[in-house]
PDB file of N, CA and C in Angstrom:
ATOM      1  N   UNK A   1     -11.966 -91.468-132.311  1.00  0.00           N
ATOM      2  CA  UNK A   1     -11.942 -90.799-131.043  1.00  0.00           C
ATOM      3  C   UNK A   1     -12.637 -91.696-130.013  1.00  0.00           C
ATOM      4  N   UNK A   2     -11.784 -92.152-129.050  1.00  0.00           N
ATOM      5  CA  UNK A   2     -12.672 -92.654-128.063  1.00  0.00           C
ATOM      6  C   UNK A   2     -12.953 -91.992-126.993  1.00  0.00           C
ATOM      7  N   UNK A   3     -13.993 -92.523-125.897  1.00  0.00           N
ATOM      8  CA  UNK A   3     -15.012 -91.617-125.112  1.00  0.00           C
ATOM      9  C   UNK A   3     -14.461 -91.154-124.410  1.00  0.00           C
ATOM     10  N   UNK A   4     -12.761 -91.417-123.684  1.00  0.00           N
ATOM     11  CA  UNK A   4     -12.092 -90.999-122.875  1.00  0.00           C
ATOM     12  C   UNK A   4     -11.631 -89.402-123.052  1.00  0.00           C
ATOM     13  N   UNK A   5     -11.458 -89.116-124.540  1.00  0.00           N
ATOM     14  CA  UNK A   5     -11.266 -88.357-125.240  1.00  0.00           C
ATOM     15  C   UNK A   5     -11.948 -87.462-125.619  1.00  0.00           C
ATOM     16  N   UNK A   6     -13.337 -87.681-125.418  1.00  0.00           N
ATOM     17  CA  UNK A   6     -14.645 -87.316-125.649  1.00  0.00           C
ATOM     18  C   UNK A   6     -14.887 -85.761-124.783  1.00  0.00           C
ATOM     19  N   UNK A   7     -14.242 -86.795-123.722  1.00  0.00           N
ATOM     20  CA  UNK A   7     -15.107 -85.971-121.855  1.00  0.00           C
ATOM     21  C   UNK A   7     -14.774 -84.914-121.527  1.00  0.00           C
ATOM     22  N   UNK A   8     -14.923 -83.714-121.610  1.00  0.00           N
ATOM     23  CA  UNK A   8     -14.224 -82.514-121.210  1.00  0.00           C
ATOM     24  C   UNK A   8     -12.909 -82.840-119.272  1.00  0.00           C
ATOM     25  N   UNK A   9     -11.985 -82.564-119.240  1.00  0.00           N
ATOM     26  CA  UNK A   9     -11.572 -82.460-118.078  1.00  0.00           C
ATOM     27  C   UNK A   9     -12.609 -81.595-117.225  1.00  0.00           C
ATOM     28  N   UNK A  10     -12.547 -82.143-116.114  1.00  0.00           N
ATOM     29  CA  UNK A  10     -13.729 -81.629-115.123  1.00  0.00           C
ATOM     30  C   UNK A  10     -12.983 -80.717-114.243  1.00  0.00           C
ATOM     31  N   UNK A  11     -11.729 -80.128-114.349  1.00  0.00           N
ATOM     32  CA  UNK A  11     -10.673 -79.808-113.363  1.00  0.00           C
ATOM     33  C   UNK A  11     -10.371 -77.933-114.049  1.00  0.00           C
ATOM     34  N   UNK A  12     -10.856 -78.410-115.443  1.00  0.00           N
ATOM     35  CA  UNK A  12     -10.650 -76.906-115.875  1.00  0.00           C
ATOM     36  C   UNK A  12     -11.661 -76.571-116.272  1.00  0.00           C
ATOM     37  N   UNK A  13     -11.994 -75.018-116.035  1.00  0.00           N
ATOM     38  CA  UNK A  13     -13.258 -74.833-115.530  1.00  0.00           C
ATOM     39  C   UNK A  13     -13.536 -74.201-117.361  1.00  0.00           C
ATOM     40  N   UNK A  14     -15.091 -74.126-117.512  1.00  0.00           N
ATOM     41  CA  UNK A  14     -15.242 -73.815-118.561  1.00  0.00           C
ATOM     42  C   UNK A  14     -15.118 -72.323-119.468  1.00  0.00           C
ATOM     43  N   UNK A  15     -15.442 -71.533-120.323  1.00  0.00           N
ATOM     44  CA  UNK A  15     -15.273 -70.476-120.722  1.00  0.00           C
ATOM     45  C   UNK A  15     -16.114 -69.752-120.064  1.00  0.00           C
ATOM     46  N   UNK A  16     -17.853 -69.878-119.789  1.00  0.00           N
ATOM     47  CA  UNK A  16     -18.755 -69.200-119.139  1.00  0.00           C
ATOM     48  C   UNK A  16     -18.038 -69.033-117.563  1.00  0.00           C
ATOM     49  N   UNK A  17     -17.768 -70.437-117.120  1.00  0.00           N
ATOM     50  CA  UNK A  17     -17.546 -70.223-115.718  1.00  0.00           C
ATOM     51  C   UNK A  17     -16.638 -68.767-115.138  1.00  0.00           C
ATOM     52  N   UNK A  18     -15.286 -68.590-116.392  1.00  0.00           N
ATOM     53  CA  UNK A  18     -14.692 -67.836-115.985  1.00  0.00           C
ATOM     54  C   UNK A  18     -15.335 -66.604-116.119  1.00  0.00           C
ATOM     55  N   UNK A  19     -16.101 -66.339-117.360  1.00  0.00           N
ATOM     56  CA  UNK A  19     -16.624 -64.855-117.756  1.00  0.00           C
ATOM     57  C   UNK A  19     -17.927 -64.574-116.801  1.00  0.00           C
ATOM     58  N   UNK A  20     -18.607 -65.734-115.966  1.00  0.00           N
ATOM     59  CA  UNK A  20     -19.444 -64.717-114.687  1.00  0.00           C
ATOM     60  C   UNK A  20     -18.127 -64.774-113.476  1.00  0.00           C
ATOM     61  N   UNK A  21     -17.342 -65.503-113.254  1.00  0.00           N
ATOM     62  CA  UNK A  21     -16.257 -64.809-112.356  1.00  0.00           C
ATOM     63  C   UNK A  21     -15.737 -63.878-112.666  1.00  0.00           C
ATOM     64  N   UNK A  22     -15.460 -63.315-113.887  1.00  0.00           N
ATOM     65  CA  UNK A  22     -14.555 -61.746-114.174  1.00  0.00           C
ATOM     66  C   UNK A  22     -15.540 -61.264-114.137  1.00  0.00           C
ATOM     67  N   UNK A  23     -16.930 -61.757-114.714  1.00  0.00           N
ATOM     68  CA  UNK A  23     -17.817 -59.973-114.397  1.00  0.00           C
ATOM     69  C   UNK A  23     -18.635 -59.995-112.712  1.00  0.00           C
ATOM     70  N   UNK A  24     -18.353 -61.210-111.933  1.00  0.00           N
ATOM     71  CA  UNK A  24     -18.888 -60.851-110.596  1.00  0.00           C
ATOM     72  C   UNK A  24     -17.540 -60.074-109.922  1.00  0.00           C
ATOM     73  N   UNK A  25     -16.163 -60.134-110.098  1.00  0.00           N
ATOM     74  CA  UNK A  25     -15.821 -59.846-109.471  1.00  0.00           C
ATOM     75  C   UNK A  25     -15.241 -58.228-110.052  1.00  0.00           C
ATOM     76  N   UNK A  26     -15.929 -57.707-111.247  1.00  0.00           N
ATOM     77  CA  UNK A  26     -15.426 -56.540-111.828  1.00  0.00           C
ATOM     78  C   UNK A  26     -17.121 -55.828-111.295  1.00  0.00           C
ATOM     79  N   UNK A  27     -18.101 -56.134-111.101  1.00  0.00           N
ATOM     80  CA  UNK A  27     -19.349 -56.217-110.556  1.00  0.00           C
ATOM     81  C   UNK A  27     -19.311 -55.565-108.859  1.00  0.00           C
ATOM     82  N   UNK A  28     -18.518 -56.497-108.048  1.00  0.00           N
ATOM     83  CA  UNK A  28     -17.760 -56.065-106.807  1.00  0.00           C
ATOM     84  C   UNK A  28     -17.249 -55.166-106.600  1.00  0.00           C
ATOM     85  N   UNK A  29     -15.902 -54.906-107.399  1.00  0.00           N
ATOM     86  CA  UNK A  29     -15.023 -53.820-107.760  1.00  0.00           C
ATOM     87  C   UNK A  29     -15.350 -52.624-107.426  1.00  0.00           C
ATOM     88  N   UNK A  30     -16.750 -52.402-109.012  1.00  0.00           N
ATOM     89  CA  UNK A  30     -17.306 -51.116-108.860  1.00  0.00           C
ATOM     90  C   UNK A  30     -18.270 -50.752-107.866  1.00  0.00           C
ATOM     91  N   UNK A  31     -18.910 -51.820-107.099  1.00  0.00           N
ATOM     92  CA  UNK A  31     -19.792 -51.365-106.086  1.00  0.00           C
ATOM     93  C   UNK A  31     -18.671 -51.539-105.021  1.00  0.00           C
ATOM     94  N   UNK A  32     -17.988 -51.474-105.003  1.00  0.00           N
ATOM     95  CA  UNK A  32     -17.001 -51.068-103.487  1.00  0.00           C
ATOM     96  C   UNK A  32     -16.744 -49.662-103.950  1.00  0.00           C
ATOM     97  N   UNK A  33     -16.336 -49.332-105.003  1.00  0.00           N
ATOM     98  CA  UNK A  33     -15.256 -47.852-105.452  1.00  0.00           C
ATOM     99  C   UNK A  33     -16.710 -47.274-105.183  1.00  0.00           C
ATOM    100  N   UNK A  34     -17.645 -47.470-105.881  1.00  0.00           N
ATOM    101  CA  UNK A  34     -18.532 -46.640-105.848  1.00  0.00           C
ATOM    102  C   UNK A  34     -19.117 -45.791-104.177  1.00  0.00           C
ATOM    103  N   UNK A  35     -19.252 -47.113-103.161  1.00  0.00           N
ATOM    104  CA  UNK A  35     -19.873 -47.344-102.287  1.00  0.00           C
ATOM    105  C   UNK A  35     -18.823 -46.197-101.039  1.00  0.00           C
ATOM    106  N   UNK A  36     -17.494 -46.548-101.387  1.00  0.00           N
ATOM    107  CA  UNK A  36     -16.263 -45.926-100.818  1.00  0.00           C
ATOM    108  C   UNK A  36     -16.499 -44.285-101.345  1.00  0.00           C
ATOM    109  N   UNK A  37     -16.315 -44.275-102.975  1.00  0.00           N
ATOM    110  CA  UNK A  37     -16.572 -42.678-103.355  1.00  0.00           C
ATOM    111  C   UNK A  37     -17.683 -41.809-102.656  1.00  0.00           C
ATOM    112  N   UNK A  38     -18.985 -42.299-102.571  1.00  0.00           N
ATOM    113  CA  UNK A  38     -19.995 -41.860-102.008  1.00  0.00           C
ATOM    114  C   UNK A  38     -20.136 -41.669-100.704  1.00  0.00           C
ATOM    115  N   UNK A  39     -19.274 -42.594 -99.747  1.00  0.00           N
ATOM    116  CA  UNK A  39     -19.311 -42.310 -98.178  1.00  0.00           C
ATOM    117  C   UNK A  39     -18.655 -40.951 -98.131  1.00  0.00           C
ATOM    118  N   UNK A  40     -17.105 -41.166 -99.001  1.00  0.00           N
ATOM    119  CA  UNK A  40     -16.351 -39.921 -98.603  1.00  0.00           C
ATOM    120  C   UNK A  40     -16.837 -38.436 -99.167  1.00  0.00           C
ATOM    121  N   UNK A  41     -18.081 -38.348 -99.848  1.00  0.00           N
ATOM    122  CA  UNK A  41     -18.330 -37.409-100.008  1.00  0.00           C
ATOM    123  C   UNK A  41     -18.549 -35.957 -99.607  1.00  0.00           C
ATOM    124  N   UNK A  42     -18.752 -34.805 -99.199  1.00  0.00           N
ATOM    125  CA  UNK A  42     -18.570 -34.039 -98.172  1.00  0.00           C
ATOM    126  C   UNK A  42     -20.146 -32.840 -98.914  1.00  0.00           C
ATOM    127  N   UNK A  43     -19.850 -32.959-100.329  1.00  0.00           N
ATOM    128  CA  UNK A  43     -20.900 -32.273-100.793  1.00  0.00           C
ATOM    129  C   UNK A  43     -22.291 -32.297-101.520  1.00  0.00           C
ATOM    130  N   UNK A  44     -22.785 -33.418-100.731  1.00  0.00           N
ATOM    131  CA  UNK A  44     -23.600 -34.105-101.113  1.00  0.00           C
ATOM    132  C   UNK A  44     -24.833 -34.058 -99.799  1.00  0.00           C
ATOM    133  N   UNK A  45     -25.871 -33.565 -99.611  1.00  0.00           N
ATOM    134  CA  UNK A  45     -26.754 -33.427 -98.523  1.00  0.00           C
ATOM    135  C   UNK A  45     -27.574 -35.055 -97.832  1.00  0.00           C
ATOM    136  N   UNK A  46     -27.551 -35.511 -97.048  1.00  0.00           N
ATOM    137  CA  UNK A  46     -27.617 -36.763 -96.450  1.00  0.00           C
ATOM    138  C   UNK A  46     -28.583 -37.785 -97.548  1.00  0.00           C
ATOM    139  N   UNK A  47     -29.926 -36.803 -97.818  1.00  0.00           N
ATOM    140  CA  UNK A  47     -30.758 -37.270 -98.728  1.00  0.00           C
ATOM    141  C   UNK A  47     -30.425 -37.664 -99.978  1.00  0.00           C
ATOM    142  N   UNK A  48     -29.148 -36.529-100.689  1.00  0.00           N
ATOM    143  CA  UNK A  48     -28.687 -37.398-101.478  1.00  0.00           C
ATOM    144  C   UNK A  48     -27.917 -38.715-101.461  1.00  0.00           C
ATOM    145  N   UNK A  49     -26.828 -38.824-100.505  1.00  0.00           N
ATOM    146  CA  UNK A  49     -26.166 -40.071-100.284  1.00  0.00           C
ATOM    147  C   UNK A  49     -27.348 -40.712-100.223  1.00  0.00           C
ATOM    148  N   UNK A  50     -28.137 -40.798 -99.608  1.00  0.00           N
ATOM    149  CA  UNK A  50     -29.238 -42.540 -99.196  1.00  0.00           C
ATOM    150  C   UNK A  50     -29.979 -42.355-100.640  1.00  0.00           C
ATOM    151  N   UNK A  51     -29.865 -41.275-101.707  1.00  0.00           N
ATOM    152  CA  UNK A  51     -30.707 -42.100-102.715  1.00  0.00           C
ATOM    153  C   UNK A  51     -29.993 -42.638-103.666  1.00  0.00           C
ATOM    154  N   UNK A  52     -28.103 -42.159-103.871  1.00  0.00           N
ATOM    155  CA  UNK A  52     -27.557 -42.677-104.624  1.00  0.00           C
ATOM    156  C   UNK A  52     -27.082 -43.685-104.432  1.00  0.00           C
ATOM    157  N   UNK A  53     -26.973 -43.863-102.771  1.00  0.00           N
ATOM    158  CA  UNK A  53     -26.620 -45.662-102.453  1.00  0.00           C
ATOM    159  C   UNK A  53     -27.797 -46.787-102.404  1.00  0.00           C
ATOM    160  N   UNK A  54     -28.828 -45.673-102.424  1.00  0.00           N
ATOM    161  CA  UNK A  54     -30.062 -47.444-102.543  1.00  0.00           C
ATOM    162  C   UNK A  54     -29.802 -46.896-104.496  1.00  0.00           C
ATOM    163  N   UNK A  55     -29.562 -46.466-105.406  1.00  0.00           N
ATOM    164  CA  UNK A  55     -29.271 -47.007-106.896  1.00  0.00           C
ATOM    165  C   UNK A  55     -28.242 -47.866-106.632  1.00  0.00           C
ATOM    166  N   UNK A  56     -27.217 -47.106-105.999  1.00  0.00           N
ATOM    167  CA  UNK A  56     -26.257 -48.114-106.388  1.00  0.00           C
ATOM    168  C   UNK A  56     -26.252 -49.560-105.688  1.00  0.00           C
ATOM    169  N   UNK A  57     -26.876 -49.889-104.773  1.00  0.00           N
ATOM    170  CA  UNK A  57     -27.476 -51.127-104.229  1.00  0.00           C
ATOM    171  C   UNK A  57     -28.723 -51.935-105.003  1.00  0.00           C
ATOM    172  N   UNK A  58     -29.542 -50.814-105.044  1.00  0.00           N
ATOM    173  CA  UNK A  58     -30.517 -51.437-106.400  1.00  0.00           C
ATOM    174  C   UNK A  58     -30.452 -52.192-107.884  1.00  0.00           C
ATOM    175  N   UNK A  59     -29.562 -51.689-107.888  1.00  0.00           N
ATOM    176  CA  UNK A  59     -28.696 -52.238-109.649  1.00  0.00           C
ATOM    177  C   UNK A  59     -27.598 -52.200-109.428  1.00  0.00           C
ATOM    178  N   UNK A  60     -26.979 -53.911-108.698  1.00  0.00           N
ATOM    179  CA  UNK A  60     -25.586 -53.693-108.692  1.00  0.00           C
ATOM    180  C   UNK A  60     -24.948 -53.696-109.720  1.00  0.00           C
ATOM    181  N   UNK A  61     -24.804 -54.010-111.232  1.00  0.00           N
ATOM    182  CA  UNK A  61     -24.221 -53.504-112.123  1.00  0.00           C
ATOM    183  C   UNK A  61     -24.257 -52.143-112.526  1.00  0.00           C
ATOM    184  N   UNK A  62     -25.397 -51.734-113.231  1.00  0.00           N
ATOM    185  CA  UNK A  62     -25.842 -50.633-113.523  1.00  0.00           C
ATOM    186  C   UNK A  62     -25.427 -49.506-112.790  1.00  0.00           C
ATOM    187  N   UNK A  63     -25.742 -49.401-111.641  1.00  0.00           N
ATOM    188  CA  UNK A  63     -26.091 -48.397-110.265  1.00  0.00           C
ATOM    189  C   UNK A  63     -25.169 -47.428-109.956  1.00  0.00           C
ATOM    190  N   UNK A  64     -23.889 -48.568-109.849  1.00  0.00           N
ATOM    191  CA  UNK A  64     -22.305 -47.990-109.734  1.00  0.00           C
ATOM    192  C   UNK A  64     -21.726 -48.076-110.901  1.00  0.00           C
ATOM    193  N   UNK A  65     -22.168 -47.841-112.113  1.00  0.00           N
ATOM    194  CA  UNK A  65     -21.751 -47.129-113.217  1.00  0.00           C
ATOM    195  C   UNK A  65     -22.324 -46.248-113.664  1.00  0.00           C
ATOM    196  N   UNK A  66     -23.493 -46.116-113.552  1.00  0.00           N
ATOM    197  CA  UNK A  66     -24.055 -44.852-113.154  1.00  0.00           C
ATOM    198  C   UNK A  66     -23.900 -43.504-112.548  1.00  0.00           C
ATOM    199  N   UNK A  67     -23.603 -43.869-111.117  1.00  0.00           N
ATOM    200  CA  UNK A  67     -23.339 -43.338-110.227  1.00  0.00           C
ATOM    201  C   UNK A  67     -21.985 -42.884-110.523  1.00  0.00           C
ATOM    202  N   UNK A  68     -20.770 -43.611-110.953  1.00  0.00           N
ATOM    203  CA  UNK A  68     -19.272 -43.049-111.197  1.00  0.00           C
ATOM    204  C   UNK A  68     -19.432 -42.093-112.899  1.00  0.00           C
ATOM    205  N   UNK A  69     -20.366 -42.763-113.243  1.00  0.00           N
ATOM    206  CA  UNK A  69     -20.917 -41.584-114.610  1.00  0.00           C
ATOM    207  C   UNK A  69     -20.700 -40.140-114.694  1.00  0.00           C
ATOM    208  N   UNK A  70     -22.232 -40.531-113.854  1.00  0.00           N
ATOM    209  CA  UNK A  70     -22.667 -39.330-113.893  1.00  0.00           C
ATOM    210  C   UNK A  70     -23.188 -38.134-112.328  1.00  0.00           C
ATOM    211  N   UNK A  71     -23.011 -39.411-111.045  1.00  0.00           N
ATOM    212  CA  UNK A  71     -22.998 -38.744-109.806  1.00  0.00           C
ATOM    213  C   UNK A  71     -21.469 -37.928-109.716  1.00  0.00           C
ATOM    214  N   UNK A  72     -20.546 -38.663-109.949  1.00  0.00           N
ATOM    215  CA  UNK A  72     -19.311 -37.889-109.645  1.00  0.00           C
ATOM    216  C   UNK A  72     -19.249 -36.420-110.056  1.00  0.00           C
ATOM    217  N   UNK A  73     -19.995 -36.307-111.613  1.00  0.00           N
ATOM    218  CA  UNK A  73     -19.522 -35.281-111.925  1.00  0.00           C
ATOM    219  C   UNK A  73     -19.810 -33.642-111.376  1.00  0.00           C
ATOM    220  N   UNK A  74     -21.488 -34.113-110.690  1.00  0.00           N
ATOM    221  CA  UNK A  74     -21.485 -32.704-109.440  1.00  0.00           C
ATOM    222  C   UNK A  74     -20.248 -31.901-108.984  1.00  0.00           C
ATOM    223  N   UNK A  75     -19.510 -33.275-108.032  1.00  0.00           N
ATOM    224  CA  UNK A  75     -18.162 -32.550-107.081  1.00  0.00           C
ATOM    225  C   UNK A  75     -16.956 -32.547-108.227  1.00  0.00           C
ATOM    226  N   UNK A  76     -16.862 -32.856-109.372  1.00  0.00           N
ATOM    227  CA  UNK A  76     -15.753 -32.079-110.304  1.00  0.00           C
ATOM    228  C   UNK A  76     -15.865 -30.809-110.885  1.00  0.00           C
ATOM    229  N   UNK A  77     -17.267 -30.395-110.928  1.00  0.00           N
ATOM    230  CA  UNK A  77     -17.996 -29.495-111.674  1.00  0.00           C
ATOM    231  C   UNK A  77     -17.202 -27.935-110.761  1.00  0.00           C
ATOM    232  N   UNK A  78     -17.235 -28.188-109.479  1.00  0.00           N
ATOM    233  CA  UNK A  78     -17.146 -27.213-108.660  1.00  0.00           C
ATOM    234  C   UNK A  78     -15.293 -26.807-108.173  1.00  0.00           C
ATOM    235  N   UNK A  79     -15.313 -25.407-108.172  1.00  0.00           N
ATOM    236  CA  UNK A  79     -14.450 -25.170-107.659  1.00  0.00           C
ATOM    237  C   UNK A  79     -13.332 -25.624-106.337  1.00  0.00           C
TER     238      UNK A  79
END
């Protein structure tokens, strides 16, 4: 094997590179849906929106999976 052979191509990107691009941009995703679900809310008292959007700002992974968890399920709960 010679060294030419050796060298990884520099043009294709590596296995890590892609797997923090799919999870920054699946990361994004859910803090938009989340961020969108929570504006449109109607039954939710102001205090709650500002504490479930500083979680879901606080832990952008976590926050808005959380939040689509187990915040949603209030306004399904109800008639």
């Amino acid at each position: 094997m010679t060294a030419a052979e050796a060298t990884p191509n520099p043009l294709i990107p590596a296995v890590y590179d892609v797997a923090w691009a799919v999870a920054l941009a699946v990361g994004l995703a859910l803090l938009a849906v989340a961020l969108v679900h929570l504006a449109r809310r109607k039954d939710t008292t102001p205090t709650e929106t500002a504490l479930w959007a500083l979680v879901v700002l606080a832990a952008p992974l976590v926050g808005p999976a959380v939040y689509l968890l187990i915040g949603r399920r209030r306004q399904d709960a109800q008639p």
